[in-house]
N, C-alpha and C. Protein backbone atom coordinates (compact mmCIF):
# COMPACT_ATOMS: atom_id res chain seq x y z
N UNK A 1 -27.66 27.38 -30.60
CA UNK A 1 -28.86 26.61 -30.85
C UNK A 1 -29.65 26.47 -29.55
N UNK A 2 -30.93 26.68 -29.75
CA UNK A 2 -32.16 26.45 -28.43
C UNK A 2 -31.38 25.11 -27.61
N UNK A 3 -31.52 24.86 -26.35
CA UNK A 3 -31.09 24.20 -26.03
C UNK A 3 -32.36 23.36 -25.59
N UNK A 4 -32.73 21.98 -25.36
CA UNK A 4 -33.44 20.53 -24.96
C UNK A 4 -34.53 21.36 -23.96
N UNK A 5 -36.07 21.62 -24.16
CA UNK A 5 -37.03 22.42 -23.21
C UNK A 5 -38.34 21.38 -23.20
N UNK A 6 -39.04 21.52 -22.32
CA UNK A 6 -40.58 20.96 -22.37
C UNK A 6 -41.62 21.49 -23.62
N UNK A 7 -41.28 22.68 -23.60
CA UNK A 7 -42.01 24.00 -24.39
C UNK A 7 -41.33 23.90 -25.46
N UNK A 8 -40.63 23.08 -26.31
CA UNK A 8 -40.06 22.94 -27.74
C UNK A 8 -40.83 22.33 -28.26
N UNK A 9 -40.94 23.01 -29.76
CA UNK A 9 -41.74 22.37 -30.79
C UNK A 9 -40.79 21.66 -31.64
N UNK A 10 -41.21 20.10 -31.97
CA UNK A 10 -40.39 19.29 -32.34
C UNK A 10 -41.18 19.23 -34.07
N UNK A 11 -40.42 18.79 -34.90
CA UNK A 11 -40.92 17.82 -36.25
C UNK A 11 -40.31 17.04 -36.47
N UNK A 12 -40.38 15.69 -36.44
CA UNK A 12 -39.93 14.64 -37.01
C UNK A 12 -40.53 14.02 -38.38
N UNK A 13 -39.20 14.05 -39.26
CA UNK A 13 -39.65 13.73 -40.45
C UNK A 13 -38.23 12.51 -40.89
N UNK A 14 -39.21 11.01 -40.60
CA UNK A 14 -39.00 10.13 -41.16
C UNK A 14 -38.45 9.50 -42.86
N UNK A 15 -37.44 9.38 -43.16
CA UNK A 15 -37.10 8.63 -44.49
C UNK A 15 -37.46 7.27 -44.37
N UNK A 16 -38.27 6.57 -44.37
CA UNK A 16 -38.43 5.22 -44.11
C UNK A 16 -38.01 4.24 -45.23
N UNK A 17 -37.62 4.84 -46.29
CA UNK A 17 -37.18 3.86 -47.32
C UNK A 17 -35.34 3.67 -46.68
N UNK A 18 -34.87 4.87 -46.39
CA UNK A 18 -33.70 5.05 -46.07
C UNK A 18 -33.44 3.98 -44.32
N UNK A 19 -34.51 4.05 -43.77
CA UNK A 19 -34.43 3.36 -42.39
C UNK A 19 -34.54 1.92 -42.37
N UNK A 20 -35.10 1.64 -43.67
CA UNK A 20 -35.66 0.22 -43.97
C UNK A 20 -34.88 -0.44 -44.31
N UNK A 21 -33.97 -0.07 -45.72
CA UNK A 21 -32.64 -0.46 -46.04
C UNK A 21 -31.28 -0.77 -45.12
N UNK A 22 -31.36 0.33 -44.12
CA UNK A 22 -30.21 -0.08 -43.57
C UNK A 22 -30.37 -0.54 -42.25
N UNK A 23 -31.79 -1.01 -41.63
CA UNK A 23 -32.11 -1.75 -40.37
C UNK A 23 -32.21 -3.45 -40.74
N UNK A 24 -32.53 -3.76 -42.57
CA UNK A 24 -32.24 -4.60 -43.25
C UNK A 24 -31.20 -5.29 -43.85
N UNK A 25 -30.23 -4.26 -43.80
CA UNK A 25 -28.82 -4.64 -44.56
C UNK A 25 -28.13 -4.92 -43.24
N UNK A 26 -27.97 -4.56 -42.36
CA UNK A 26 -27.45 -4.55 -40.77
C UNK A 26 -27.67 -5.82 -40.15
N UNK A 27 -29.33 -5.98 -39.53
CA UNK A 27 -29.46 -6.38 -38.93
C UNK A 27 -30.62 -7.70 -39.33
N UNK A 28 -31.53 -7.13 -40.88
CA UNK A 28 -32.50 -8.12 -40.84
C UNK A 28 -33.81 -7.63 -39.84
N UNK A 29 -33.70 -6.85 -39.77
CA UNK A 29 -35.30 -6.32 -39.00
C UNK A 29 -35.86 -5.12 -39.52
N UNK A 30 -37.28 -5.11 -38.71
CA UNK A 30 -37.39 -3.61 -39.23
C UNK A 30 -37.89 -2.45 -38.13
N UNK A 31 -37.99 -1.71 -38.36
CA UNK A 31 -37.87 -0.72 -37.40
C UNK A 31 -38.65 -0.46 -36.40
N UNK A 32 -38.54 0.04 -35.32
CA UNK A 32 -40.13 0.02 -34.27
C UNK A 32 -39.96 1.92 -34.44
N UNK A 33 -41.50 2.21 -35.24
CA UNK A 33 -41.48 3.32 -35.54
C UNK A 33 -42.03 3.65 -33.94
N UNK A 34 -43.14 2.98 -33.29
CA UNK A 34 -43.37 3.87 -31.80
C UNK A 34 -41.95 4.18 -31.15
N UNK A 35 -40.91 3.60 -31.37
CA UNK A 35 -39.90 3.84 -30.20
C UNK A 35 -39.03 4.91 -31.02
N UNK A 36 -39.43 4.86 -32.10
CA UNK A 36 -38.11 6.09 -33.14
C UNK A 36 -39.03 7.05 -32.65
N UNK A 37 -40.40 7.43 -32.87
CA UNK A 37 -41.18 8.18 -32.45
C UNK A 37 -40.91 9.28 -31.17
N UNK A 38 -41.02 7.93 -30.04
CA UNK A 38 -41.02 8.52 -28.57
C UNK A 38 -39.76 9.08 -28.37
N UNK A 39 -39.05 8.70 -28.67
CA UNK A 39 -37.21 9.27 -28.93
C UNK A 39 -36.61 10.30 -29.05
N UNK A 40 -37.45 10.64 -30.61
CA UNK A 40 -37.41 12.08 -31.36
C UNK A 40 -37.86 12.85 -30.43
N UNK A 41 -39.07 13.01 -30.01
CA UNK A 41 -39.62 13.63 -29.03
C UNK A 41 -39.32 13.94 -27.75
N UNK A 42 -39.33 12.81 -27.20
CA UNK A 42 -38.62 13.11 -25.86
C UNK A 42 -40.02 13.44 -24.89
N UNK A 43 -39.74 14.61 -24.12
CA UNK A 43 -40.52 15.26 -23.38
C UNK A 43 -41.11 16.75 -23.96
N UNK A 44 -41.12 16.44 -25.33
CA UNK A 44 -41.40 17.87 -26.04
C UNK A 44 -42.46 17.66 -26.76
N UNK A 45 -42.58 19.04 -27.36
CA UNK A 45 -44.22 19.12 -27.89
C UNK A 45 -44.27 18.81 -29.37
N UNK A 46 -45.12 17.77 -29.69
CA UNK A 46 -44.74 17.46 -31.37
C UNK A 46 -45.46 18.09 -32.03
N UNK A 47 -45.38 18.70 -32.87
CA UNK A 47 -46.09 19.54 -34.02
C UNK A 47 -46.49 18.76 -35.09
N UNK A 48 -45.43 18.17 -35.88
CA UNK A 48 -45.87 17.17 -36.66
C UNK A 48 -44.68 16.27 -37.30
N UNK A 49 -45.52 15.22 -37.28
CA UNK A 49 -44.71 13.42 -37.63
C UNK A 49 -44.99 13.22 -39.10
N UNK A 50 -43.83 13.52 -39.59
CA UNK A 50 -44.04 12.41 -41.43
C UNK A 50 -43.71 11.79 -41.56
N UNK A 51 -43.66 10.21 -41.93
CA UNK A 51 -43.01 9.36 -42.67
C UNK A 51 -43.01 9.53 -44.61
N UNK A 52 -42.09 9.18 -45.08
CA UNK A 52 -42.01 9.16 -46.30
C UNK A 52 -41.66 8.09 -46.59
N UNK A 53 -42.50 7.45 -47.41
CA UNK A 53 -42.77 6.13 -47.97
C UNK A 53 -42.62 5.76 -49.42
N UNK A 54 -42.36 5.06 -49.85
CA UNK A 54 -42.52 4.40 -51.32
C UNK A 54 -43.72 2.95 -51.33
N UNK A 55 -44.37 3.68 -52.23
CA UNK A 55 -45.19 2.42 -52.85
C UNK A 55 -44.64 1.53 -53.84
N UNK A 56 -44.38 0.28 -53.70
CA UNK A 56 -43.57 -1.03 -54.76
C UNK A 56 -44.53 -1.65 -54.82
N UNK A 57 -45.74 -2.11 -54.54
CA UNK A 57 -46.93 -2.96 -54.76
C UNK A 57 -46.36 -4.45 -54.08
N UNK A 58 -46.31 -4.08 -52.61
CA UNK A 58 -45.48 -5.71 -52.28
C UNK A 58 -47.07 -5.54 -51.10
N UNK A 59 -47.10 -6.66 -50.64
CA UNK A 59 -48.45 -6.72 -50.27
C UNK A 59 -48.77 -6.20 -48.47
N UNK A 60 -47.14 -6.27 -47.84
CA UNK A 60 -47.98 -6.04 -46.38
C UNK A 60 -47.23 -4.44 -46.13
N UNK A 61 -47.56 -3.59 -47.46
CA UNK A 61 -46.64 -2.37 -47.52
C UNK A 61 -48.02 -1.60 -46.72
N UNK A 62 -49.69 -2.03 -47.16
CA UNK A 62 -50.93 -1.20 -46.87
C UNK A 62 -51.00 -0.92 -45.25
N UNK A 63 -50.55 -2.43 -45.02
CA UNK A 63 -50.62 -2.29 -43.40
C UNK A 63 -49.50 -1.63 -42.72
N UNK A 64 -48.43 -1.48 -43.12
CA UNK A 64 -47.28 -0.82 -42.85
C UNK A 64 -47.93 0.72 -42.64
N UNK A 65 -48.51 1.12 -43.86
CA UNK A 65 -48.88 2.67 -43.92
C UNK A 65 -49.93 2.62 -43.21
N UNK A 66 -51.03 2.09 -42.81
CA UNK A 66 -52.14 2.31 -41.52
C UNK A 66 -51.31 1.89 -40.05
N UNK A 67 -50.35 1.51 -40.02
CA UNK A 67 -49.58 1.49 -38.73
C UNK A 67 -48.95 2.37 -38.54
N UNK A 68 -48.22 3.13 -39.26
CA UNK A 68 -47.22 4.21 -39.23
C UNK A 68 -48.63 5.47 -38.92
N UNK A 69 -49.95 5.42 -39.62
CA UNK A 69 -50.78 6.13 -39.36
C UNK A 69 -50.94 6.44 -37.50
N UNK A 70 -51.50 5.15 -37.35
CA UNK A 70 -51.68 4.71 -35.97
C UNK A 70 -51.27 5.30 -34.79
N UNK A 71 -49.33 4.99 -35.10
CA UNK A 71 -48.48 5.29 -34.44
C UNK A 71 -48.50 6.95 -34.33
N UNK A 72 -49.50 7.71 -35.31
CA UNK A 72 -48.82 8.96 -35.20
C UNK A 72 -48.30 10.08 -36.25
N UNK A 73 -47.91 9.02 -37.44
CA UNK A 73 -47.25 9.98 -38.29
C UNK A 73 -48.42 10.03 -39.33
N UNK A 74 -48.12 11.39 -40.61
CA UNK A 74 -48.92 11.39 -41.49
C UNK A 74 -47.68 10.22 -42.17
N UNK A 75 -47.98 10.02 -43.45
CA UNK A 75 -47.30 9.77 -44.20
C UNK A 75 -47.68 10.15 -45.99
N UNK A 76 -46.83 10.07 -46.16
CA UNK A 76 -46.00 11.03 -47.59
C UNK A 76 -45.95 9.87 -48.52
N UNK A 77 -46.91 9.26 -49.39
CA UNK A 77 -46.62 8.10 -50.20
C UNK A 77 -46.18 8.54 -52.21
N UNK A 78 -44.81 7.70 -52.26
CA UNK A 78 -44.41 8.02 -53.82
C UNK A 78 -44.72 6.93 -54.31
N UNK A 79 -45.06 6.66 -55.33
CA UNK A 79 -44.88 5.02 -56.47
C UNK A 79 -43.47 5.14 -56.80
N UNK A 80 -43.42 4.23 -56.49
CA UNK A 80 -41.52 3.61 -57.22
C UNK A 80 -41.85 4.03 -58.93
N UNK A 81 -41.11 4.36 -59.11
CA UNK A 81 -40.91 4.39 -60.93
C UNK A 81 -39.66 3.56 -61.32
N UNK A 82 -40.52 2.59 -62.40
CA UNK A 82 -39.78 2.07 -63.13
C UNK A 82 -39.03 2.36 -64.67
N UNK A 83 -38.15 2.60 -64.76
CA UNK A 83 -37.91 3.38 -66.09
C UNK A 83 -37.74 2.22 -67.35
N UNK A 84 -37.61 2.04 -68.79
CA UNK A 84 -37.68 1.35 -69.84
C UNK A 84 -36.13 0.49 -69.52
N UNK A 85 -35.43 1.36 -69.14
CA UNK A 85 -34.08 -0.06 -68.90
C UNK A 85 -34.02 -0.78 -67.85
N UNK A 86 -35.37 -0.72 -67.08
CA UNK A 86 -35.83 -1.55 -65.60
C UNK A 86 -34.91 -1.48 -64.36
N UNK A 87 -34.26 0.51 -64.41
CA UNK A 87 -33.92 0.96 -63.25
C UNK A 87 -35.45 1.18 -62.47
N UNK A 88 -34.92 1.37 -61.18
CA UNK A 88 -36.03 1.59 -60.44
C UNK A 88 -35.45 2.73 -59.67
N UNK A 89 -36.56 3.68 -59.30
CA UNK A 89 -36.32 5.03 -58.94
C UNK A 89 -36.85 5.61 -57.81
N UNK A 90 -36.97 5.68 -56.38
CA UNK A 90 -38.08 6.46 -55.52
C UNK A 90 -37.57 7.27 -54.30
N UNK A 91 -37.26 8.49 -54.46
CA UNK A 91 -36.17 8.50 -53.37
C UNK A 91 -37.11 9.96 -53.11
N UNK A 92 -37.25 10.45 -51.66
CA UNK A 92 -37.93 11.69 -51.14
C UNK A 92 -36.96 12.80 -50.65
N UNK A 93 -35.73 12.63 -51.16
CA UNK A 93 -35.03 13.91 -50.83
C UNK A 93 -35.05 14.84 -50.33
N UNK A 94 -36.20 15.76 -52.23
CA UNK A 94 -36.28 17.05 -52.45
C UNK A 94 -38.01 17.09 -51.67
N UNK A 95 -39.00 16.00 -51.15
CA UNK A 95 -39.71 16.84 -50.56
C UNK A 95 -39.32 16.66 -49.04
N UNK A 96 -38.53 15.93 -48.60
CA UNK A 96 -37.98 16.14 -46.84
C UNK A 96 -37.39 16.89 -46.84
N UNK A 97 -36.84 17.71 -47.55
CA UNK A 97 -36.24 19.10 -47.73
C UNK A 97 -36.62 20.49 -47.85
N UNK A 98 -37.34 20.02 -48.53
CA UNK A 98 -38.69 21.28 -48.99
C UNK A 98 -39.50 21.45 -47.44
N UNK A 99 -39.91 19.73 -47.27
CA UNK A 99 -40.51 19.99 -45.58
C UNK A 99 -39.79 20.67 -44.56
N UNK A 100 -38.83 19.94 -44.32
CA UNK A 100 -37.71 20.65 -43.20
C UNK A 100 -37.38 22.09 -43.48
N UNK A 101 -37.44 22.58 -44.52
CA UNK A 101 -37.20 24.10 -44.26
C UNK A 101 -38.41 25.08 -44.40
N UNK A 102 -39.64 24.57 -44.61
CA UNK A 102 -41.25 25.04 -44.05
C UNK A 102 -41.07 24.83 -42.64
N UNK A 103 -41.23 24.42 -42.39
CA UNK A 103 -41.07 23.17 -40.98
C UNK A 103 -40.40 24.41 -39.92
N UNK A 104 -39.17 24.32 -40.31
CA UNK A 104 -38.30 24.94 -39.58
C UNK A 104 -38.61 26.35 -39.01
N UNK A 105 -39.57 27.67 -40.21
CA UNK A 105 -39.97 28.55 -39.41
C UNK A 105 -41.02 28.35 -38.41
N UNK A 106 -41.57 26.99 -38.47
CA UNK A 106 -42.50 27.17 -37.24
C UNK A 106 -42.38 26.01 -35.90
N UNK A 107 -41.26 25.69 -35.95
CA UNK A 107 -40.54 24.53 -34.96
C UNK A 107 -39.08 25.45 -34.45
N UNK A 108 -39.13 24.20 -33.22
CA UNK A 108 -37.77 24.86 -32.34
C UNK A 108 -36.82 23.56 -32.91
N UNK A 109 -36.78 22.46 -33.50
CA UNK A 109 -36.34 21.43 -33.64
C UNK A 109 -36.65 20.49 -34.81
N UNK A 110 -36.09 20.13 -35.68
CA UNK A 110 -36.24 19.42 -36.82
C UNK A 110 -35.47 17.99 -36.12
N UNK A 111 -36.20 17.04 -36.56
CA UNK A 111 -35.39 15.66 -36.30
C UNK A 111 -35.28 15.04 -37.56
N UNK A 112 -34.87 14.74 -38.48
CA UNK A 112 -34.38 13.98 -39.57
C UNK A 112 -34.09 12.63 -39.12
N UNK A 113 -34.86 11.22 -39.59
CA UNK A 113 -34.38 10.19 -39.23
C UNK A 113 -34.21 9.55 -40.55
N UNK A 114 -33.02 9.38 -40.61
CA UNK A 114 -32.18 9.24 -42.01
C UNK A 114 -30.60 9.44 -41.90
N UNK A 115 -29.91 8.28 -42.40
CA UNK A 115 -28.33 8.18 -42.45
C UNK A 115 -28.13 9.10 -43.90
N UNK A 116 -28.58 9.40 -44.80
CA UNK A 116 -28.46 10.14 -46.06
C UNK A 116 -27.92 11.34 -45.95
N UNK A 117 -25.92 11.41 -46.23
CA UNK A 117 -25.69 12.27 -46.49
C UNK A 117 -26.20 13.41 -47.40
N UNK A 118 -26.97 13.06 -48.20
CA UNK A 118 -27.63 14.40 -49.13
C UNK A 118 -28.59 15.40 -48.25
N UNK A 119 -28.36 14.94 -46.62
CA UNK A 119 -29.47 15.72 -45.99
C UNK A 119 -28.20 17.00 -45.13
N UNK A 120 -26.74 16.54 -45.24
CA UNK A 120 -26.07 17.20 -44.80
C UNK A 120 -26.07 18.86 -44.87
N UNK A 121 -25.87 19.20 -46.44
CA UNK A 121 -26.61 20.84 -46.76
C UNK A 121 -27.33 21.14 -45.81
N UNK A 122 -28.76 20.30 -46.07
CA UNK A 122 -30.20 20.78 -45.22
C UNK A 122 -29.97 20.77 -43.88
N UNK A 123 -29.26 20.08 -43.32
CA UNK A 123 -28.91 20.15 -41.86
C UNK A 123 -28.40 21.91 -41.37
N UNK A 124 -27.24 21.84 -42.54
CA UNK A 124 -26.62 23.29 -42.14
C UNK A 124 -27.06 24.48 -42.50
N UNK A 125 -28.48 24.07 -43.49
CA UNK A 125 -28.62 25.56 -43.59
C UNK A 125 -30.25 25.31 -42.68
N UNK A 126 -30.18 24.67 -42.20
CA UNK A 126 -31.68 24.72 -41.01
C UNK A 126 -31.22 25.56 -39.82
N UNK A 127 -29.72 25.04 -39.62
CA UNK A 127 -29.29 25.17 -38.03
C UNK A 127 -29.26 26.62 -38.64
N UNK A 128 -28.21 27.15 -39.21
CA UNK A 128 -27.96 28.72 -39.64
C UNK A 128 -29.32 29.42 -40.06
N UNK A 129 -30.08 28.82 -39.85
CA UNK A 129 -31.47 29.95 -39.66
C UNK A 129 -32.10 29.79 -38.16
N UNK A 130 -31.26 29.01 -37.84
CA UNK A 130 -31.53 29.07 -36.08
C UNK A 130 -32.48 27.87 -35.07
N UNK A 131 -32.75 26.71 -36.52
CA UNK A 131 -33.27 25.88 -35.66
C UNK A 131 -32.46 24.50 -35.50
N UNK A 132 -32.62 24.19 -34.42
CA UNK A 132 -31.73 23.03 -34.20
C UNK A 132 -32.32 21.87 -34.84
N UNK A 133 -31.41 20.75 -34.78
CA UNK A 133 -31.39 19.87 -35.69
C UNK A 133 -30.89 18.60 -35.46
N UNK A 134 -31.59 17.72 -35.10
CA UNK A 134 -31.43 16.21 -34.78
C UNK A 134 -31.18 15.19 -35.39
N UNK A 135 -30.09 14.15 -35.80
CA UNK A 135 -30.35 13.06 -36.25
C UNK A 135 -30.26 12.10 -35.20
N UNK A 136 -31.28 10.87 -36.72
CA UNK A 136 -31.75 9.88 -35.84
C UNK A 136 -31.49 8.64 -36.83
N UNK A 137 -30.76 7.48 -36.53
CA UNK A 137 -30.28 6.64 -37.93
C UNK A 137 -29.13 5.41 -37.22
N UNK A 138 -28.94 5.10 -38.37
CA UNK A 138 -27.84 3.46 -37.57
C UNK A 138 -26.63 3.96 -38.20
N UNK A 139 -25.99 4.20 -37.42
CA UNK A 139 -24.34 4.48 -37.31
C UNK A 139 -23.75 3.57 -38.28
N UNK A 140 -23.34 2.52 -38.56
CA UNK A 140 -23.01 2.06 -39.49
C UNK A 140 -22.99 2.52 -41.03
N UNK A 141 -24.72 2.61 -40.92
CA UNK A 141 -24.74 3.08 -42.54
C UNK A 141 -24.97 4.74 -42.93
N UNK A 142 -24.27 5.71 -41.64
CA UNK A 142 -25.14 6.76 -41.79
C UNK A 142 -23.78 7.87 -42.18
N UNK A 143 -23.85 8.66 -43.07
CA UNK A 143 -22.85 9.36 -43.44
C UNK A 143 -22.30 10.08 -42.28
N UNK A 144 -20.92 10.43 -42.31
CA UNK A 144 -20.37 11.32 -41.34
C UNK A 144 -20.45 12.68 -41.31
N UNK A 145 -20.69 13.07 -42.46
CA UNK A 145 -21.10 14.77 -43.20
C UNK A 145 -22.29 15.06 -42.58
N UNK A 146 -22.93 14.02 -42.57
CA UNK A 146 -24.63 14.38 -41.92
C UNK A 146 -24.33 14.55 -40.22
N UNK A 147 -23.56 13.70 -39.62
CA UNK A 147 -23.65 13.55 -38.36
C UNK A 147 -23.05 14.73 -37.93
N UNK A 148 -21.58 15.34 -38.82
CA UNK A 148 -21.46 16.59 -38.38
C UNK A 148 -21.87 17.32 -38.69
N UNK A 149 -23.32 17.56 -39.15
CA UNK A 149 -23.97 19.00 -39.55
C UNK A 149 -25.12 18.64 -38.90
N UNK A 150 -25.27 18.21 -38.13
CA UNK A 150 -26.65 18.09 -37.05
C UNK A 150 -26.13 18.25 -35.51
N UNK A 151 -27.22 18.96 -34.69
CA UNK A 151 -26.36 19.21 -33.16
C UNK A 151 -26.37 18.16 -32.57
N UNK A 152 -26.99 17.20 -33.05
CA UNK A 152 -27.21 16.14 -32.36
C UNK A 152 -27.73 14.78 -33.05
N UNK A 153 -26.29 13.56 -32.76
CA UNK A 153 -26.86 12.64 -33.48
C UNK A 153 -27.35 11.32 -32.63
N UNK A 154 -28.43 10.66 -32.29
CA UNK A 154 -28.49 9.44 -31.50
C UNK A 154 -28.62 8.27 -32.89
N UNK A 155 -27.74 7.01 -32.74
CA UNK A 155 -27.14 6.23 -33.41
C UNK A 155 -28.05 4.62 -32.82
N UNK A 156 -28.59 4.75 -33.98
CA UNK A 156 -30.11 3.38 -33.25
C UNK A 156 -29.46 2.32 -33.30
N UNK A 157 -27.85 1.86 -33.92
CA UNK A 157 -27.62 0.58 -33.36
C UNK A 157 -27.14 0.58 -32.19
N UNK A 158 -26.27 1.72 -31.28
CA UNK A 158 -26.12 1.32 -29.79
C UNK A 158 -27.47 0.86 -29.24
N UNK A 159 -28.90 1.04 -29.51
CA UNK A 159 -29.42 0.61 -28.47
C UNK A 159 -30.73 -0.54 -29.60
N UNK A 160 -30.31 -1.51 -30.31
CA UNK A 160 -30.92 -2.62 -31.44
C UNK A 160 -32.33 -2.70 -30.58
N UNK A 161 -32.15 -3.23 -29.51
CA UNK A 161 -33.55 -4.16 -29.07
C UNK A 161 -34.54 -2.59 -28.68
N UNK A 162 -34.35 -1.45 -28.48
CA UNK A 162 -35.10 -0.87 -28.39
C UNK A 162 -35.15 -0.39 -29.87
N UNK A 163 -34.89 0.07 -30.98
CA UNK A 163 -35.22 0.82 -32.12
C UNK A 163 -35.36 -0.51 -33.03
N UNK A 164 -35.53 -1.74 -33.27
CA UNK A 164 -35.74 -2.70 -33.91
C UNK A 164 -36.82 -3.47 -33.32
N UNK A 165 -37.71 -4.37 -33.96
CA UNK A 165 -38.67 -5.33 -34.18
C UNK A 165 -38.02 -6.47 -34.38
């Protein structure tokens, strides 16, 4: 795998429903997307920032998505679906997947920030087409399948007061 350069093209693609839940279930906060941001990156060249979002109609979700703008990222908005037995449904999987392997022929580096083992596959078949592959997520809640199928995992609860609000 490419090894850490100035001249690397990075993508970071945010799960924020997945980051929200477990910076909430943990700790009760929520995330400081500038510092997950600057992180991913490093000293490298960003190509492009997604967040993936769910719309629930809760009220300070609008400003959430013009901040995450702000900061940098596009963002990727789903409506929660509610189904007739009042499951609720919104999960971006299959398009951070679909992204990450577009993504991947034209980046030196995919960053996935997401504990979601279902990204484990996508991890290994990114790297085996030759691009490296970053996670970024809270150790606690983040699968181990994922952590070993990425070259690299940084674990946002060793360092709370910088990756939390």
């Amino acid at each position: 795998m490419p090894p850490l350069h100035p001249d690397q093209r990075v993508a970071v693609l945010a799960d924020s429903r997945n980051l929200y839940h477990s910076s909430h279930s943990l700790y009760s906060r929520n995330v400081d997307y500038t510092a997950l941001l600057d992180t991913a990156v490093q000293d490298r060249k960003l190509i492009r920032a997604i967040a993936y979002v769910v719309r629930a109609s809760a009220p300070e979700e609008e400003s959430f998505f013009d901040a995450l703008d702000d900061i940098g990222f596009e963002t990727r908005i789903k409506d929660l679906q509610t189904f007739p037995d009042g499951t609720k449904k919104a999960d971006w999987d299959v398009g951070i997947s679909l992204d990450a392997v577009t993504l991947a022929e034209k980046v030196d580096t995919i960053v996935v920030c997401s504990g979601d083992g279902d990204f484990s596959r996508l991890c290994s078949h990114v790297r085996h087409e030759g691009t490296r592959v970053e996670v970024m997520a809270f150790g606690p809640s983040t699968s181990d399948s994922l952590v070993a199928a990425a070259d690299s995992f940084v674990d946002l609860s060793e360092q709370k007061e910088k990756f939390l609000l």
